[in-house]
Protein backbone atom coordinates (compact mmCIF):
# COMPACT_ATOMS: atom_id res chain seq x y z
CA UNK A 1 113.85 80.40 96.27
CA UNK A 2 112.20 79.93 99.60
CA UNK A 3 108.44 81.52 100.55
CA UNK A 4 106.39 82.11 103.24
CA UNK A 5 102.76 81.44 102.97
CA UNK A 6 101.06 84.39 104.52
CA UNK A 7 97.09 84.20 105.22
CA UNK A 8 95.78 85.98 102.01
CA UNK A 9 95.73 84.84 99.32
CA UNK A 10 97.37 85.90 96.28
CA UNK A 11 100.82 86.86 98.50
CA UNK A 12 103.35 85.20 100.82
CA UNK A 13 104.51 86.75 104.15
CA UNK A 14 108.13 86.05 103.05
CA UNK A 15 110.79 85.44 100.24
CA UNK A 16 113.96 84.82 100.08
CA UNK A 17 116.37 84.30 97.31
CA UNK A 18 119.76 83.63 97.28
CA UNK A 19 120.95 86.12 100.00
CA UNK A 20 118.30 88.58 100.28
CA UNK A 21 115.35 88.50 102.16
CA UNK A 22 111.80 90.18 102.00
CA UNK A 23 109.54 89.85 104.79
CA UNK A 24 106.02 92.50 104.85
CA UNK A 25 103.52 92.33 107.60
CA UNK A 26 100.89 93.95 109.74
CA UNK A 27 99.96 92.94 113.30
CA UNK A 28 97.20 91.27 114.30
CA UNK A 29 95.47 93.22 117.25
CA UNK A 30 93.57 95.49 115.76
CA UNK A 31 92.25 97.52 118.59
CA UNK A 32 95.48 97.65 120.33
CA UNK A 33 97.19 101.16 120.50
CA UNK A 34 100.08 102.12 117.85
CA UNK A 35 102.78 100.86 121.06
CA UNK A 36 101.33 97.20 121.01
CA UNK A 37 100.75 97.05 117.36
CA UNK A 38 104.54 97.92 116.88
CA UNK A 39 105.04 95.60 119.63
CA UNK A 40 103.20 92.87 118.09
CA UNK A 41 104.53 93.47 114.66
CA UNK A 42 108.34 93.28 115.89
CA UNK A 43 107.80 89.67 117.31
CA UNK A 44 106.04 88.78 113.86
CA UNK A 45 109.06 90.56 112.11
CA UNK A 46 111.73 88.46 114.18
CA UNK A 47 110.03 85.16 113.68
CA UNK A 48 109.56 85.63 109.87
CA UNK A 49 113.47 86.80 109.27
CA UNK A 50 114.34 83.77 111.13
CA UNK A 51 112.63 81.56 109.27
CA UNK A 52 114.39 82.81 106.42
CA UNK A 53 117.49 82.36 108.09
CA UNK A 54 118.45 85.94 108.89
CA UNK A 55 117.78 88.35 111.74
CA UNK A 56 116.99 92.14 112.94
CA UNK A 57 120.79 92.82 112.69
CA UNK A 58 120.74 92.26 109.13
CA UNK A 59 118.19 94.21 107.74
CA UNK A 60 119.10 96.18 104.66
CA UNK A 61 116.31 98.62 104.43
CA UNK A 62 112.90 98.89 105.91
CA UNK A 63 109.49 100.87 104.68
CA UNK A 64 106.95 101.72 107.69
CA UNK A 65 103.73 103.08 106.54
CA UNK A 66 102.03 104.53 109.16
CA UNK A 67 98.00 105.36 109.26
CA UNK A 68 98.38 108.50 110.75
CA UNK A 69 102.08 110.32 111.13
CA UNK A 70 100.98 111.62 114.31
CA UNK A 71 101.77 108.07 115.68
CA UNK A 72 105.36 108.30 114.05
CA UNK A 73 107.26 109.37 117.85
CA UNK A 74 105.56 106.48 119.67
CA UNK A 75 106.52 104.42 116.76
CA UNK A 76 110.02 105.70 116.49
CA UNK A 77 110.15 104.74 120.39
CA UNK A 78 109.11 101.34 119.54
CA UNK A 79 111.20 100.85 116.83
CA UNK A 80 114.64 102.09 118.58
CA UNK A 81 113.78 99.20 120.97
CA UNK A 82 113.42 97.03 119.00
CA UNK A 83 115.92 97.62 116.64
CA UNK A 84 118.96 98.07 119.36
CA UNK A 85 122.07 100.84 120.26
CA UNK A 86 124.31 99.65 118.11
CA UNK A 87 124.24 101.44 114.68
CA UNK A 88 126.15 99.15 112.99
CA UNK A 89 122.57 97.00 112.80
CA UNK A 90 120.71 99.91 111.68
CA UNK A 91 118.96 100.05 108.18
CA UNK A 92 117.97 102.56 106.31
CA UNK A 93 114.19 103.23 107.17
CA UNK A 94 111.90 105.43 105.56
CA UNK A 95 108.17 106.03 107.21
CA UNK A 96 105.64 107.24 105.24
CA UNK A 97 101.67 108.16 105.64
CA UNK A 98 99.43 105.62 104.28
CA UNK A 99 95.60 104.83 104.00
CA UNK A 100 95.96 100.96 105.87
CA UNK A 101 92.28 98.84 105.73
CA UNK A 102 90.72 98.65 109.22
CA UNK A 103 92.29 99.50 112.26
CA UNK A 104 95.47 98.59 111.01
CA UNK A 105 97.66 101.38 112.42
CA UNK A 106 101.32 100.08 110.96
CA UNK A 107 102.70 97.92 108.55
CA UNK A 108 106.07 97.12 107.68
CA UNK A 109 108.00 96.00 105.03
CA UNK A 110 111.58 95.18 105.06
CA UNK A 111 114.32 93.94 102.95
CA UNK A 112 117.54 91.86 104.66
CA UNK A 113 120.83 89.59 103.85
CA UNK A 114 120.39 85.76 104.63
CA UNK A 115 123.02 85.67 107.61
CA UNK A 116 124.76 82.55 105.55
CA UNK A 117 124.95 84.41 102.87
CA UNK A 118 122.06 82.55 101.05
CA UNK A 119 121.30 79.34 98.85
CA UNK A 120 123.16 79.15 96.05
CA UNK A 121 120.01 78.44 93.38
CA UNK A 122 119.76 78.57 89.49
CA UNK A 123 118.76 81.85 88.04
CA UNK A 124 115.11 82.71 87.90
């Protein structure tokens, strides 16, 4: 089992085990506008799943929660950037309405298969 330290304590910004992966972040500019906090959360995204050894094009499923739905066409904008034409790479993505602390306008959690498949560890 592999994990991510994230910066609170008490949770990791990643795990993986065996082939699945499960990465959950937020970005860090707070005052920037729902466009550069997707922005900024989409580099953080890439750079966790690769340290995991996976990528975008694997991602199984993904939960957005969203401060206020009104943002959710800029986000989907974002996101379809981000996330690329070809369907074959797209998960299944469900955004929902939630109260996030601060001026935290997005956060993201997503679930994806290691692209080798994953470690072959003993059972938890």
């Amino acid at each position: 089992m592999d994990r991510l330290r994230g910066k609170a304590i008490g949770r990791n910004a990643g795990t993986a085990y065996r082939e699945l992966v499960w990465v959950a972040t937020i970005p860090d500019r707070k005052t920037a506008s729902i466009s550069e906090q997707s922005t900024d959360i989409f580099m953080k995204l890439d750079r966790l799943l690769a340290e995991l050894g996976t990528d975008k094009q694997r991602i199984l499923s993904a939960t957005v929660y969203l401060s206020d739905l009104s943002h959710k066409a800029s986000f989907d904008e974002a996101w379809c950037r981000w996330i690329g034409d070809d369907p074959c790479h797209w998960p299944q993505r469900t955004c929902v309405g939630a109260q996030l602390v601060g001026a935290t306008l997005v956060e993201i959690m997503l679930l994806a298969a290691r692209a080798d498949g994953g470690a072959i560890d003993a059972p938890i």
